[in-house]
PDB file of N, CA and C in Angstrom:
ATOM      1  N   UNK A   1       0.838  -1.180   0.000  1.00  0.00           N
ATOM      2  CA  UNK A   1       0.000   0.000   0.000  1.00  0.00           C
ATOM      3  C   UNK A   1       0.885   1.247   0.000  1.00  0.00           C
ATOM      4  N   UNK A   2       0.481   2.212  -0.880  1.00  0.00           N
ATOM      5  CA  UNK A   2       1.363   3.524  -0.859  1.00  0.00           C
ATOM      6  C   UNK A   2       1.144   3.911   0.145  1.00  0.00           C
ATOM      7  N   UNK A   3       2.080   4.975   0.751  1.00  0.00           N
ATOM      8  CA  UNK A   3       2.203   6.036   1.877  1.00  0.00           C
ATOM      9  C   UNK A   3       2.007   7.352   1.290  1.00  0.00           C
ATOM     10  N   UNK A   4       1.096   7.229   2.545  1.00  0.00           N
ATOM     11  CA  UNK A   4      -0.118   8.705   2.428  1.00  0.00           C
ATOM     12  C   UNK A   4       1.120  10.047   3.080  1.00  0.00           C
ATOM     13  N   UNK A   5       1.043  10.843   1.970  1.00  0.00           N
ATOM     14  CA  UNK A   5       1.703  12.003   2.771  1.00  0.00           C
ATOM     15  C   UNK A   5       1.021  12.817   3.621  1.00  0.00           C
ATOM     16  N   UNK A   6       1.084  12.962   4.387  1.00  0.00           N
ATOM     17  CA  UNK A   6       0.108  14.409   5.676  1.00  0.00           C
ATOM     18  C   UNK A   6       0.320  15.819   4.702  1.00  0.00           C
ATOM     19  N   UNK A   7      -0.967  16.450   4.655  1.00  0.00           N
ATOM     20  CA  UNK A   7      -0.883  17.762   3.982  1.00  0.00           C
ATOM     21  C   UNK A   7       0.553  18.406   4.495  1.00  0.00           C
ATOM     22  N   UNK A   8       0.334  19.609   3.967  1.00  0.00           N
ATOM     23  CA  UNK A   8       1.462  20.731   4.132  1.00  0.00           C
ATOM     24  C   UNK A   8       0.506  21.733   4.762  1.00  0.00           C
ATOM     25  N   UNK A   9       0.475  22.064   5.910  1.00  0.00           N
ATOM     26  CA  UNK A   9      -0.170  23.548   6.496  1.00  0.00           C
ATOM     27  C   UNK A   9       0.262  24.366   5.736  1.00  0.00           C
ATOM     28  N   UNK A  10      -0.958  25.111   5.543  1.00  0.00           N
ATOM     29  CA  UNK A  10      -0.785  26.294   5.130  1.00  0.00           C
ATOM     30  C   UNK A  10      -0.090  27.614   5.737  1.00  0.00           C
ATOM     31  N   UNK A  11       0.895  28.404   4.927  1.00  0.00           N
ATOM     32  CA  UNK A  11       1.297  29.507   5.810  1.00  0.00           C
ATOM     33  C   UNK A  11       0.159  30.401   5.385  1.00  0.00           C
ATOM     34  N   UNK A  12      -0.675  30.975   6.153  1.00  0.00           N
ATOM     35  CA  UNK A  12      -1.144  32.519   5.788  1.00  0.00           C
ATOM     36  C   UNK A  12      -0.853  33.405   5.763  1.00  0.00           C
ATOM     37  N   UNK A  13       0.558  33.330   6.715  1.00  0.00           N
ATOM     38  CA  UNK A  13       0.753  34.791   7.038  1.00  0.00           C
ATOM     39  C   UNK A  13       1.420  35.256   5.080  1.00  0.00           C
ATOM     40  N   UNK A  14       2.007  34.005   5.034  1.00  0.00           N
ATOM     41  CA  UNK A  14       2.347  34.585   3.490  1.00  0.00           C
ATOM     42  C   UNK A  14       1.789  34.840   2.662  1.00  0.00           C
ATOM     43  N   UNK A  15      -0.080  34.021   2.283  1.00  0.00           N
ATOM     44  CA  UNK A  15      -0.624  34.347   1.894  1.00  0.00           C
ATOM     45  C   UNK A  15      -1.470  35.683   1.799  1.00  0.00           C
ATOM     46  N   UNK A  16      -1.660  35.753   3.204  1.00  0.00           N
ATOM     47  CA  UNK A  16      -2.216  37.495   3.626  1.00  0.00           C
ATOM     48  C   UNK A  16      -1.049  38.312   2.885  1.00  0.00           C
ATOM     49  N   UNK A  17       0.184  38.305   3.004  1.00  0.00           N
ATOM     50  CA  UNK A  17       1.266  38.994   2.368  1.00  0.00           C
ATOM     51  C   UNK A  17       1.166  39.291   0.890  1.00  0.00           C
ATOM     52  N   UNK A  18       0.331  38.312   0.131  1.00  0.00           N
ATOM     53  CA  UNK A  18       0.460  38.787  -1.551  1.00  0.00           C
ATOM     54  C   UNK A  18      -0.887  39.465  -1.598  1.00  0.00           C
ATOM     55  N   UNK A  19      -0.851  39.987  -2.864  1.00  0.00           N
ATOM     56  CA  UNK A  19      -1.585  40.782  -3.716  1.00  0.00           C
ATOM     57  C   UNK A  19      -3.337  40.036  -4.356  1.00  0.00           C
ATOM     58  N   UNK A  20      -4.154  40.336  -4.588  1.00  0.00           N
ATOM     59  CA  UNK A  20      -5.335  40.125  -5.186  1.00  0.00           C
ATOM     60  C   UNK A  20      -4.095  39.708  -6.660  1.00  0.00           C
ATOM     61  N   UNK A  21      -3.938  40.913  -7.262  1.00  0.00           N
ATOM     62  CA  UNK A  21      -3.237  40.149  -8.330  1.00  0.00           C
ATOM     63  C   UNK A  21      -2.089  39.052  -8.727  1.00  0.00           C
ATOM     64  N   UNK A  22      -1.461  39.438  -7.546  1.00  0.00           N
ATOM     65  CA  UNK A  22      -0.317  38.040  -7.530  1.00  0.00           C
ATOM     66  C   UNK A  22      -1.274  36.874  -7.154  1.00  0.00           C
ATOM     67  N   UNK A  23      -2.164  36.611  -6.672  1.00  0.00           N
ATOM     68  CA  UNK A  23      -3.239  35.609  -6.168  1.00  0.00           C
ATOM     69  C   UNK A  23      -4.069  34.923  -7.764  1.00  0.00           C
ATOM     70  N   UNK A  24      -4.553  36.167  -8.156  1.00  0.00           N
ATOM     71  CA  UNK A  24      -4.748  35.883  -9.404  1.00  0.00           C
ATOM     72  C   UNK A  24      -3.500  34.988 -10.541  1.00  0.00           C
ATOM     73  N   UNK A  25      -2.742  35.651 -10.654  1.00  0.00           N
ATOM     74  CA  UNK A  25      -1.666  35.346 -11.354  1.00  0.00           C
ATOM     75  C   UNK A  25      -1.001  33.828 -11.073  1.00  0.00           C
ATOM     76  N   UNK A  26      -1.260  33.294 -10.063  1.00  0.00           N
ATOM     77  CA  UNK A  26      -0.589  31.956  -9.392  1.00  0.00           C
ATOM     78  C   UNK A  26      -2.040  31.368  -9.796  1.00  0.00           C
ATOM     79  N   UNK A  27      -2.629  31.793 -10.094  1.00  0.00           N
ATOM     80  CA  UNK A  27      -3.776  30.698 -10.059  1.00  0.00           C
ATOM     81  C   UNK A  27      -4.413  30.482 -11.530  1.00  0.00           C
ATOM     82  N   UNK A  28      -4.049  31.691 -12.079  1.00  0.00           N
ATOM     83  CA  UNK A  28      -4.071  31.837 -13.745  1.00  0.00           C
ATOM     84  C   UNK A  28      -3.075  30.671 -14.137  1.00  0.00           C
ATOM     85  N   UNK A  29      -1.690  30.539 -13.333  1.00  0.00           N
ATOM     86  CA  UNK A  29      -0.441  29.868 -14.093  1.00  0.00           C
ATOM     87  C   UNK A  29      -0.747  28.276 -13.810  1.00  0.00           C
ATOM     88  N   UNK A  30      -1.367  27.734 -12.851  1.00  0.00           N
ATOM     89  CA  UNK A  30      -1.787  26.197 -12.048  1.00  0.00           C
ATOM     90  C   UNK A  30      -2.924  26.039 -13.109  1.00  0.00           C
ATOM     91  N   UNK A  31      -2.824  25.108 -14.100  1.00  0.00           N
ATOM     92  CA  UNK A  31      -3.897  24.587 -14.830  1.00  0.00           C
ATOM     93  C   UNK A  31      -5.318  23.883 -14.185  1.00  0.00           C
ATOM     94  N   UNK A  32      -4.569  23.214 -12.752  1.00  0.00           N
ATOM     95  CA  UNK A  32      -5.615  23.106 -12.094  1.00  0.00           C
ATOM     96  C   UNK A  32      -6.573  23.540 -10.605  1.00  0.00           C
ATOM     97  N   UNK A  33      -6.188  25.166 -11.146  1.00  0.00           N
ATOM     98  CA  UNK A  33      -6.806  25.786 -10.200  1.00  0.00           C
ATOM     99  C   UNK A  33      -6.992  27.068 -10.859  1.00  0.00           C
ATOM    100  N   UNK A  34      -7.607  27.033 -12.081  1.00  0.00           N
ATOM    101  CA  UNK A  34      -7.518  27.802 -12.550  1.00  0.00           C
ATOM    102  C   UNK A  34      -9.201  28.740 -12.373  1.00  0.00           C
ATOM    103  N   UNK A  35      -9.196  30.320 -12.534  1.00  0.00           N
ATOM    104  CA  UNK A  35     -10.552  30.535 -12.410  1.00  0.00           C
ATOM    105  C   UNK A  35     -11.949  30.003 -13.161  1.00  0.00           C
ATOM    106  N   UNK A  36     -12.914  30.246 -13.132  1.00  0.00           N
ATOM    107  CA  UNK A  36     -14.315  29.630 -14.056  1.00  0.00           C
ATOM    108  C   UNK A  36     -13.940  31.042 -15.113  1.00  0.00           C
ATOM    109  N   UNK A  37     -14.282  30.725 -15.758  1.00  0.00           N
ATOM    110  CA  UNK A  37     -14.496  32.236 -17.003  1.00  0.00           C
ATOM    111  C   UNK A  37     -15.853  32.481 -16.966  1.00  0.00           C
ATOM    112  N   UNK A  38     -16.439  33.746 -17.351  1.00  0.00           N
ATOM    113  CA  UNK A  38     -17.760  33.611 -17.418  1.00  0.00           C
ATOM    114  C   UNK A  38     -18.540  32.440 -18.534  1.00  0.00           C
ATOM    115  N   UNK A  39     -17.856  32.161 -19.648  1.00  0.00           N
ATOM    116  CA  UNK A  39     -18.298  31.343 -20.188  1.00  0.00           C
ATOM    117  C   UNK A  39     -18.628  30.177 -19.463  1.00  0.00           C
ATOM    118  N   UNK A  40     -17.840  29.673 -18.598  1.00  0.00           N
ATOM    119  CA  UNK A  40     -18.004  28.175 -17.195  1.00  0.00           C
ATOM    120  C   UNK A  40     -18.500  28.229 -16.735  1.00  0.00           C
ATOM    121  N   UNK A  41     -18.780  29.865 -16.217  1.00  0.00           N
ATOM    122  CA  UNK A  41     -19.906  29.929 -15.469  1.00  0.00           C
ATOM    123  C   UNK A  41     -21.226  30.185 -15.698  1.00  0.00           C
ATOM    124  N   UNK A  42     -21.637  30.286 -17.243  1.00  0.00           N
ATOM    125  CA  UNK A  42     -23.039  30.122 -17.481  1.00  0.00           C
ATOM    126  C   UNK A  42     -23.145  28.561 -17.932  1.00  0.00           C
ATOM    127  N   UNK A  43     -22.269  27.550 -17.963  1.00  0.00           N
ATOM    128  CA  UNK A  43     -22.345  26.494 -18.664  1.00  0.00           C
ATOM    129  C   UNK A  43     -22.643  25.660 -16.847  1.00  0.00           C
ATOM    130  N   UNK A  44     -22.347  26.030 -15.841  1.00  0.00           N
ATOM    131  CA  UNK A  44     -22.381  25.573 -14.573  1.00  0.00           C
ATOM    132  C   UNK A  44     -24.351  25.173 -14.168  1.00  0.00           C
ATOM    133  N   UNK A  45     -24.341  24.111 -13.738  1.00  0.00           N
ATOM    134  CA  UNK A  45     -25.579  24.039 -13.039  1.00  0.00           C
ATOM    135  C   UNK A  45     -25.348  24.259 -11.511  1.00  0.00           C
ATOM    136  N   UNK A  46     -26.521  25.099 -11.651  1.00  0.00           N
ATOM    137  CA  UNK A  46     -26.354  25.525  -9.804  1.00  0.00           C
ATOM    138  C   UNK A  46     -26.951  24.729  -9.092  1.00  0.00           C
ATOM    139  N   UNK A  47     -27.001  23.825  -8.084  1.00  0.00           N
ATOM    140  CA  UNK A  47     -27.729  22.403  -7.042  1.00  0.00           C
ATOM    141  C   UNK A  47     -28.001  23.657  -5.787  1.00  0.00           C
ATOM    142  N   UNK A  48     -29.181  23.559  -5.343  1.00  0.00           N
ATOM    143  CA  UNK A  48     -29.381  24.073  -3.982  1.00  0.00           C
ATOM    144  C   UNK A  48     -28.661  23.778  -3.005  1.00  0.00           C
ATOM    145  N   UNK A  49     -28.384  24.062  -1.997  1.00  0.00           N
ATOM    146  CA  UNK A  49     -27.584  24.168  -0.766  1.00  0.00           C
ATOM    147  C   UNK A  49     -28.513  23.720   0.078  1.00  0.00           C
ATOM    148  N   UNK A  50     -28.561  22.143   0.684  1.00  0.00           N
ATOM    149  CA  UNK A  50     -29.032  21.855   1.173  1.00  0.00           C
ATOM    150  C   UNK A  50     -29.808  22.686   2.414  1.00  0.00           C
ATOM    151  N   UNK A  51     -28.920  22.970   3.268  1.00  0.00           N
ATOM    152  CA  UNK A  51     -28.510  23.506   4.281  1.00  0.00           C
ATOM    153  C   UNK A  51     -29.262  25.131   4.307  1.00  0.00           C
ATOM    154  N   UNK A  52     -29.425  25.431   3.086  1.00  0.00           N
ATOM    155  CA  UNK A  52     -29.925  26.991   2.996  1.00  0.00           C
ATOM    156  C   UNK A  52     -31.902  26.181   2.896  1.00  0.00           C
ATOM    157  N   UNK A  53     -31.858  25.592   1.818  1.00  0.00           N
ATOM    158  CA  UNK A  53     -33.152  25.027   1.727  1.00  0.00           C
ATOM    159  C   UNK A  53     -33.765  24.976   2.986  1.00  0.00           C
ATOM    160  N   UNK A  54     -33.283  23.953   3.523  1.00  0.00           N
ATOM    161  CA  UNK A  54     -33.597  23.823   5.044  1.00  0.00           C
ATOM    162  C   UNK A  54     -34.246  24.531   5.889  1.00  0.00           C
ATOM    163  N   UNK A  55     -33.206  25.511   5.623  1.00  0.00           N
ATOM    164  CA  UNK A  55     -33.419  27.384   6.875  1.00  0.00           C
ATOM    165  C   UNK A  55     -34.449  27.606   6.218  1.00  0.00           C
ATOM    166  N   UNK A  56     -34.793  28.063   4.642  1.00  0.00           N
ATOM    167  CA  UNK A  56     -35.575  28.752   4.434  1.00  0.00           C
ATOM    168  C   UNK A  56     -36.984  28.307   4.468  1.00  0.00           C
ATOM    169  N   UNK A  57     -37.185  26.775   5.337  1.00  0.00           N
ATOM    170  CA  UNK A  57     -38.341  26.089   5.261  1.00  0.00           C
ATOM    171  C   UNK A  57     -38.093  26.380   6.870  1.00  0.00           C
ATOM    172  N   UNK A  58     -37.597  26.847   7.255  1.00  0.00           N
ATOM    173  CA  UNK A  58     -37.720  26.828   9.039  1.00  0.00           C
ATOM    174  C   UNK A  58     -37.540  25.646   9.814  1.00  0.00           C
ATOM    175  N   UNK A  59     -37.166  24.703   9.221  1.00  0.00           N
ATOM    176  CA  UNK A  59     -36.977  23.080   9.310  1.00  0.00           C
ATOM    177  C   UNK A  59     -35.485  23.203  10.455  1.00  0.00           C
ATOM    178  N   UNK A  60     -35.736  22.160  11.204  1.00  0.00           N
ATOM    179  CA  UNK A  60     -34.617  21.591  11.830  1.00  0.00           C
ATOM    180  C   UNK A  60     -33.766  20.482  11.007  1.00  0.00           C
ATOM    181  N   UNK A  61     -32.951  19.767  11.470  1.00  0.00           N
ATOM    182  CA  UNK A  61     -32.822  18.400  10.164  1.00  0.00           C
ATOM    183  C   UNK A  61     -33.197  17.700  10.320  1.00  0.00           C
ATOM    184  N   UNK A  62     -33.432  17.467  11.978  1.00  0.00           N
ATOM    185  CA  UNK A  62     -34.676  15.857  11.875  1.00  0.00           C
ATOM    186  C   UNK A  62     -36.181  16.462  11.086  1.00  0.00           C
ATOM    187  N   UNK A  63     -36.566  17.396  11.574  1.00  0.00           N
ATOM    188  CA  UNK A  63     -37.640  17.795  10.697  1.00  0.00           C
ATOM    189  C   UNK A  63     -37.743  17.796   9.359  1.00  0.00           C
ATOM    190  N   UNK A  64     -36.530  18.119   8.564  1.00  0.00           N
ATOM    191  CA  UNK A  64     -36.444  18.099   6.920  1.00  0.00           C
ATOM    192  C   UNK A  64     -36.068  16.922   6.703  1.00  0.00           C
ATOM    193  N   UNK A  65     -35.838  16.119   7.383  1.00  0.00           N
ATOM    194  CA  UNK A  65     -35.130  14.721   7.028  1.00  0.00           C
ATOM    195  C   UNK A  65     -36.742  14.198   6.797  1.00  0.00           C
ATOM    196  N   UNK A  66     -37.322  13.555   7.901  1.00  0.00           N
ATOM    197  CA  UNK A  66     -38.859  13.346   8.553  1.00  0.00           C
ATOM    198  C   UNK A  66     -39.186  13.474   7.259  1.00  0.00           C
ATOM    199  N   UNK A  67     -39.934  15.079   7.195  1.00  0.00           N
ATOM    200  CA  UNK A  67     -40.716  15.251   5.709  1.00  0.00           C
ATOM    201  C   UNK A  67     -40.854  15.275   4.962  1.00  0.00           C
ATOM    202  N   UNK A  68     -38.881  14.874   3.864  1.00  0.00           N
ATOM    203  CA  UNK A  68     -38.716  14.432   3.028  1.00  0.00           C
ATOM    204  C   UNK A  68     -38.140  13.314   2.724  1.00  0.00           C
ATOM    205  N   UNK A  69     -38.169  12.697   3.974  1.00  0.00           N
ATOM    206  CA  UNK A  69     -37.801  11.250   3.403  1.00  0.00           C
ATOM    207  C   UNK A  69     -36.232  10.527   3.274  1.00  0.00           C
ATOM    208  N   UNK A  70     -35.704  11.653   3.845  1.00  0.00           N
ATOM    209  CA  UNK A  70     -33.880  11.403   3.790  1.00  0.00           C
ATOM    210  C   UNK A  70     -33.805  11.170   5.094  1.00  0.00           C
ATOM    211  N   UNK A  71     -32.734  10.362   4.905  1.00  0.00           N
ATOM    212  CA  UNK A  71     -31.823   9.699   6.183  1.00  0.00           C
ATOM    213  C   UNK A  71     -31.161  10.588   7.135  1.00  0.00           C
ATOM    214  N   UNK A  72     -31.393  10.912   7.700  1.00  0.00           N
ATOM    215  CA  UNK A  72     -30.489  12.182   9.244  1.00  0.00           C
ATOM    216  C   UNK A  72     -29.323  12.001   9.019  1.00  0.00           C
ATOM    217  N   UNK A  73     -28.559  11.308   8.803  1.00  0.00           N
ATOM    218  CA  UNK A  73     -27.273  10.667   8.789  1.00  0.00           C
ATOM    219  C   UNK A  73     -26.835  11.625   7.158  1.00  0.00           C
ATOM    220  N   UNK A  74     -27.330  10.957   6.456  1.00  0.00           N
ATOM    221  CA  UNK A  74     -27.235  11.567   4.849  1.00  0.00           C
ATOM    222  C   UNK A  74     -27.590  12.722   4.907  1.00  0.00           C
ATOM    223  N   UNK A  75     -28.275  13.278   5.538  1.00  0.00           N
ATOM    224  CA  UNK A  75     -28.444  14.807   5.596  1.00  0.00           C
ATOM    225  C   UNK A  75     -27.549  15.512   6.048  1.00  0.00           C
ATOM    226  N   UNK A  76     -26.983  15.106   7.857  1.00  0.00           N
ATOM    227  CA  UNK A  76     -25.739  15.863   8.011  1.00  0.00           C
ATOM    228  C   UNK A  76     -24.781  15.804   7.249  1.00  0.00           C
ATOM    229  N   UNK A  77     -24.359  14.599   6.557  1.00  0.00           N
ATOM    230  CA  UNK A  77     -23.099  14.586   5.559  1.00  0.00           C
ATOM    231  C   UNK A  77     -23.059  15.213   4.311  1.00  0.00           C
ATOM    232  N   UNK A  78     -24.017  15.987   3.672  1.00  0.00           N
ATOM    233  CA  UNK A  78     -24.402  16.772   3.067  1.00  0.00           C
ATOM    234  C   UNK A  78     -24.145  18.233   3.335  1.00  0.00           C
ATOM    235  N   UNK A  79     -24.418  18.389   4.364  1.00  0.00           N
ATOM    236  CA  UNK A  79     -24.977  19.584   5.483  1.00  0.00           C
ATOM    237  C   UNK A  79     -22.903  19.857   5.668  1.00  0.00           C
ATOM    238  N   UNK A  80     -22.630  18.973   5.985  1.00  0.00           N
ATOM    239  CA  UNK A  80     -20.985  19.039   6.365  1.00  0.00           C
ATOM    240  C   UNK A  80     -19.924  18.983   5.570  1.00  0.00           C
ATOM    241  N   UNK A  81     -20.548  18.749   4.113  1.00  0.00           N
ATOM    242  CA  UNK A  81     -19.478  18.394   3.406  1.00  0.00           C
ATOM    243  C   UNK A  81     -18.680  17.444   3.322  1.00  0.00           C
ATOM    244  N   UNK A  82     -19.412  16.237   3.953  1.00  0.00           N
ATOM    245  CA  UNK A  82     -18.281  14.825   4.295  1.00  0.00           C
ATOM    246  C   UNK A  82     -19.202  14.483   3.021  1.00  0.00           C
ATOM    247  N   UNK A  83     -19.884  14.234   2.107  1.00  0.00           N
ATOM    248  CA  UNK A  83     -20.368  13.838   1.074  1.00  0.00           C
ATOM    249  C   UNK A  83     -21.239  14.555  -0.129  1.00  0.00           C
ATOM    250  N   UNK A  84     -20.820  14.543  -0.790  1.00  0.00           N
ATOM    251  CA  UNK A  84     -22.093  15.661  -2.286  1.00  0.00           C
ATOM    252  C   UNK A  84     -23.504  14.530  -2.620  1.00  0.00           C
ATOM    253  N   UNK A  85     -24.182  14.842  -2.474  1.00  0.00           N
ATOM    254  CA  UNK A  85     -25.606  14.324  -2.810  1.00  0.00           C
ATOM    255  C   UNK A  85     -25.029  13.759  -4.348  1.00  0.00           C
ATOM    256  N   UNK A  86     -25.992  13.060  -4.822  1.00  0.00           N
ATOM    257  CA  UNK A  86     -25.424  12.126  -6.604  1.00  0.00           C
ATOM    258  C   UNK A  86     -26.425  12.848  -7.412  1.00  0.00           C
ATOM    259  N   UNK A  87     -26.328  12.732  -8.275  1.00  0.00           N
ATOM    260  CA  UNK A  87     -27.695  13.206  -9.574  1.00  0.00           C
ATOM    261  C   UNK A  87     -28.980  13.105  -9.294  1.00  0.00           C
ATOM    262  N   UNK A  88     -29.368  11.919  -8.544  1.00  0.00           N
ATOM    263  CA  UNK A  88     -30.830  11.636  -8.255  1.00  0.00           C
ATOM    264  C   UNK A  88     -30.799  12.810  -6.838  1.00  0.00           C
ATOM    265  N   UNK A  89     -30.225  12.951  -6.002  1.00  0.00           N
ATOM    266  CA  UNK A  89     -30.346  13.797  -4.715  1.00  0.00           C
ATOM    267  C   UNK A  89     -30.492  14.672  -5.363  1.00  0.00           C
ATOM    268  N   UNK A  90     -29.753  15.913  -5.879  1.00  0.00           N
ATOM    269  CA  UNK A  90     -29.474  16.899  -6.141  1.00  0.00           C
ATOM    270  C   UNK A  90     -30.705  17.632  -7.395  1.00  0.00           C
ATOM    271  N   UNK A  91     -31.230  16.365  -8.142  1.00  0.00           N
ATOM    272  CA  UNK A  91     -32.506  16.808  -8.223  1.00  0.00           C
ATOM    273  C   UNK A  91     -33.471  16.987  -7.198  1.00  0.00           C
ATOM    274  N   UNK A  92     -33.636  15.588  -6.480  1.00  0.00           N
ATOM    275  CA  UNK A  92     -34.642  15.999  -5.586  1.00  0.00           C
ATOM    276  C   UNK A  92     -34.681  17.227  -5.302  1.00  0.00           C
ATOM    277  N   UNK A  93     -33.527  17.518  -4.123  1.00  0.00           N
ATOM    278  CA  UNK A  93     -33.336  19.133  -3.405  1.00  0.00           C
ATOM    279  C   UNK A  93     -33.432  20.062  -4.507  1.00  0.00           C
ATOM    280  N   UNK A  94     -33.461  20.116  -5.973  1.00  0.00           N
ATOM    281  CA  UNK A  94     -34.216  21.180  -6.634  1.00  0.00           C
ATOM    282  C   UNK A  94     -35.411  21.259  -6.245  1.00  0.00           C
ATOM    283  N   UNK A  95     -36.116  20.442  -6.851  1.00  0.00           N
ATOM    284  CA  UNK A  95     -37.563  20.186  -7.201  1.00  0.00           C
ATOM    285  C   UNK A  95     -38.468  20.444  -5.241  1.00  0.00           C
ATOM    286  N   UNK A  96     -37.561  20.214  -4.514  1.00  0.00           N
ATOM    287  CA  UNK A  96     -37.932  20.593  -3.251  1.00  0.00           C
ATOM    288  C   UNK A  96     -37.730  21.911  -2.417  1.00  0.00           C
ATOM    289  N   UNK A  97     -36.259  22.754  -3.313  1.00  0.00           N
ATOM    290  CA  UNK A  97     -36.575  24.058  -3.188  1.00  0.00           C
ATOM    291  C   UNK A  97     -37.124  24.703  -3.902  1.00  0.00           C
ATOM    292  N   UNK A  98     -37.816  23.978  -5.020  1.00  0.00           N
ATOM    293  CA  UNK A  98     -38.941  25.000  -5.833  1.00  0.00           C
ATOM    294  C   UNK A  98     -40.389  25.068  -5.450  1.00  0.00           C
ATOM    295  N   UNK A  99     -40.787  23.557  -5.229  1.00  0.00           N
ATOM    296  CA  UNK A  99     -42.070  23.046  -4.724  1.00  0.00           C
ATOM    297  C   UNK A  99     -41.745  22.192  -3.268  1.00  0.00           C
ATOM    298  N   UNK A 100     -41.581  23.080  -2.300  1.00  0.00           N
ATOM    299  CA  UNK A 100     -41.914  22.235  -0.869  1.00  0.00           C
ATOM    300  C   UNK A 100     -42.979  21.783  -1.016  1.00  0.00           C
ATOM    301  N   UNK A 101     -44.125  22.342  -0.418  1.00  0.00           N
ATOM    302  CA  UNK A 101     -45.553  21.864  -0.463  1.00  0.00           C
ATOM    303  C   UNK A 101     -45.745  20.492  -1.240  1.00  0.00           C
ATOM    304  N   UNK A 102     -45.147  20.664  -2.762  1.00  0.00           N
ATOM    305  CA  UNK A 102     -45.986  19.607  -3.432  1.00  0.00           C
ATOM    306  C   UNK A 102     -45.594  18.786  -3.293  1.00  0.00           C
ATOM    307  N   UNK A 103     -43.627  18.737  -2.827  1.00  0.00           N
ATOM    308  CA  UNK A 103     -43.334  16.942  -2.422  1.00  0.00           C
ATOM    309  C   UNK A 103     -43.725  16.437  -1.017  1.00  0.00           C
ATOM    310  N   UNK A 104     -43.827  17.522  -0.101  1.00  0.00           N
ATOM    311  CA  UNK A 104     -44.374  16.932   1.087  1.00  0.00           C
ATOM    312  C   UNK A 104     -46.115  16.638   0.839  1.00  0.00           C
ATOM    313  N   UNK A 105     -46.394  17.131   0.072  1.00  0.00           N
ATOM    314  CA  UNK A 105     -48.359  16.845  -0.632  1.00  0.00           C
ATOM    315  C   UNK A 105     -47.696  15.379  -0.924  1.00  0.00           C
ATOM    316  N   UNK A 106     -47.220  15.224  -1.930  1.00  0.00           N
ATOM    317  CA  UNK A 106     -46.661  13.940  -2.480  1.00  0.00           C
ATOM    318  C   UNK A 106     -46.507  12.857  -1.815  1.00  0.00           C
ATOM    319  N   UNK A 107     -45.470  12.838  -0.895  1.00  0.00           N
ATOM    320  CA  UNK A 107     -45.152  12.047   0.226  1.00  0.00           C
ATOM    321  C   UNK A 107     -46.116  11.601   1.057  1.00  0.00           C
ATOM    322  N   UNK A 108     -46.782  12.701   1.629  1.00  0.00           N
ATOM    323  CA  UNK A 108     -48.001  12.241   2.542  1.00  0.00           C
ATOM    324  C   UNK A 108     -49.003  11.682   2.102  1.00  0.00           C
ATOM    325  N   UNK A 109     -49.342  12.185   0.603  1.00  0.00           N
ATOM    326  CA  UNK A 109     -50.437  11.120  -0.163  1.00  0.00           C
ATOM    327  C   UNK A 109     -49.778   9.486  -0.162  1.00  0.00           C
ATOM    328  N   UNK A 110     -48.755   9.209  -0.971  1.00  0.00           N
ATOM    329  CA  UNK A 110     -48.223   8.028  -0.888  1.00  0.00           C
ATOM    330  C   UNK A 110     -47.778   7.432   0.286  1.00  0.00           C
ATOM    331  N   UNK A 111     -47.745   7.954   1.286  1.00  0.00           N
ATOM    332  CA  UNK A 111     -48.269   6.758   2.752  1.00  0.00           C
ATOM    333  C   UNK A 111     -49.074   6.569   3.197  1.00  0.00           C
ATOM    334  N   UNK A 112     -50.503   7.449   2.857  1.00  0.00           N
ATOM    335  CA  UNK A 112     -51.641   6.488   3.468  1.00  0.00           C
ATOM    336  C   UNK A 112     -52.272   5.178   2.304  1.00  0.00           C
TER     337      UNK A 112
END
């Protein structure tokens, strides 16, 4: 099995030390860290933020979990960044920050 190297801490103080443009410029030159162009960024699909959804339903997470049907567990790891929702999630949480009502209408019809 290969050996895992331990990151490199970051210095900040050096970072606080450069420029917006020297920042730019190091990141222009790293192919893979390079900025979005606006062109990338109209070609980008935007996924709701779980976590904002949530708030803006006044929901706790056992509560948004509960009424939509996700796992508490899968929700915090979402919520934390220990995991990205897959294609099928990330629709859902559209279609659930567009229409709350109708998937919780939905849901509650299909369990009785």
């Amino acid at each position: 099995m290969p050996e895992r190297r331990r990151p490199r801490s970051t210095d900040w103080r050096r970072f606080d030390a450069t420029t917006e443009a020297e920042r730019l410029r190091v990141a222009l030159d790293d192919p893979d860290a390079r900025p979005l162009s606006d062109a990338d960024l109209g070609r980008v699909r935007r996924t709701p933020q779980v976590r904002i959804v949530r708030r803006a339903l006044g929901l706790s997470q056992e509560e948004f979990a509960a009424r939509y049907h996700i796992p508490i567990g899968t929700l915090r790891d979402w919520e934390q960044g220990r995991v990205e929702p897959d294609h099928a999630a990330r629709a859902y949480l559209t279609v659930i920050a567009r229409l709350p009502d109708a998937v919780r209408d939905a849901l509650e019809a299909s369990a009785t």
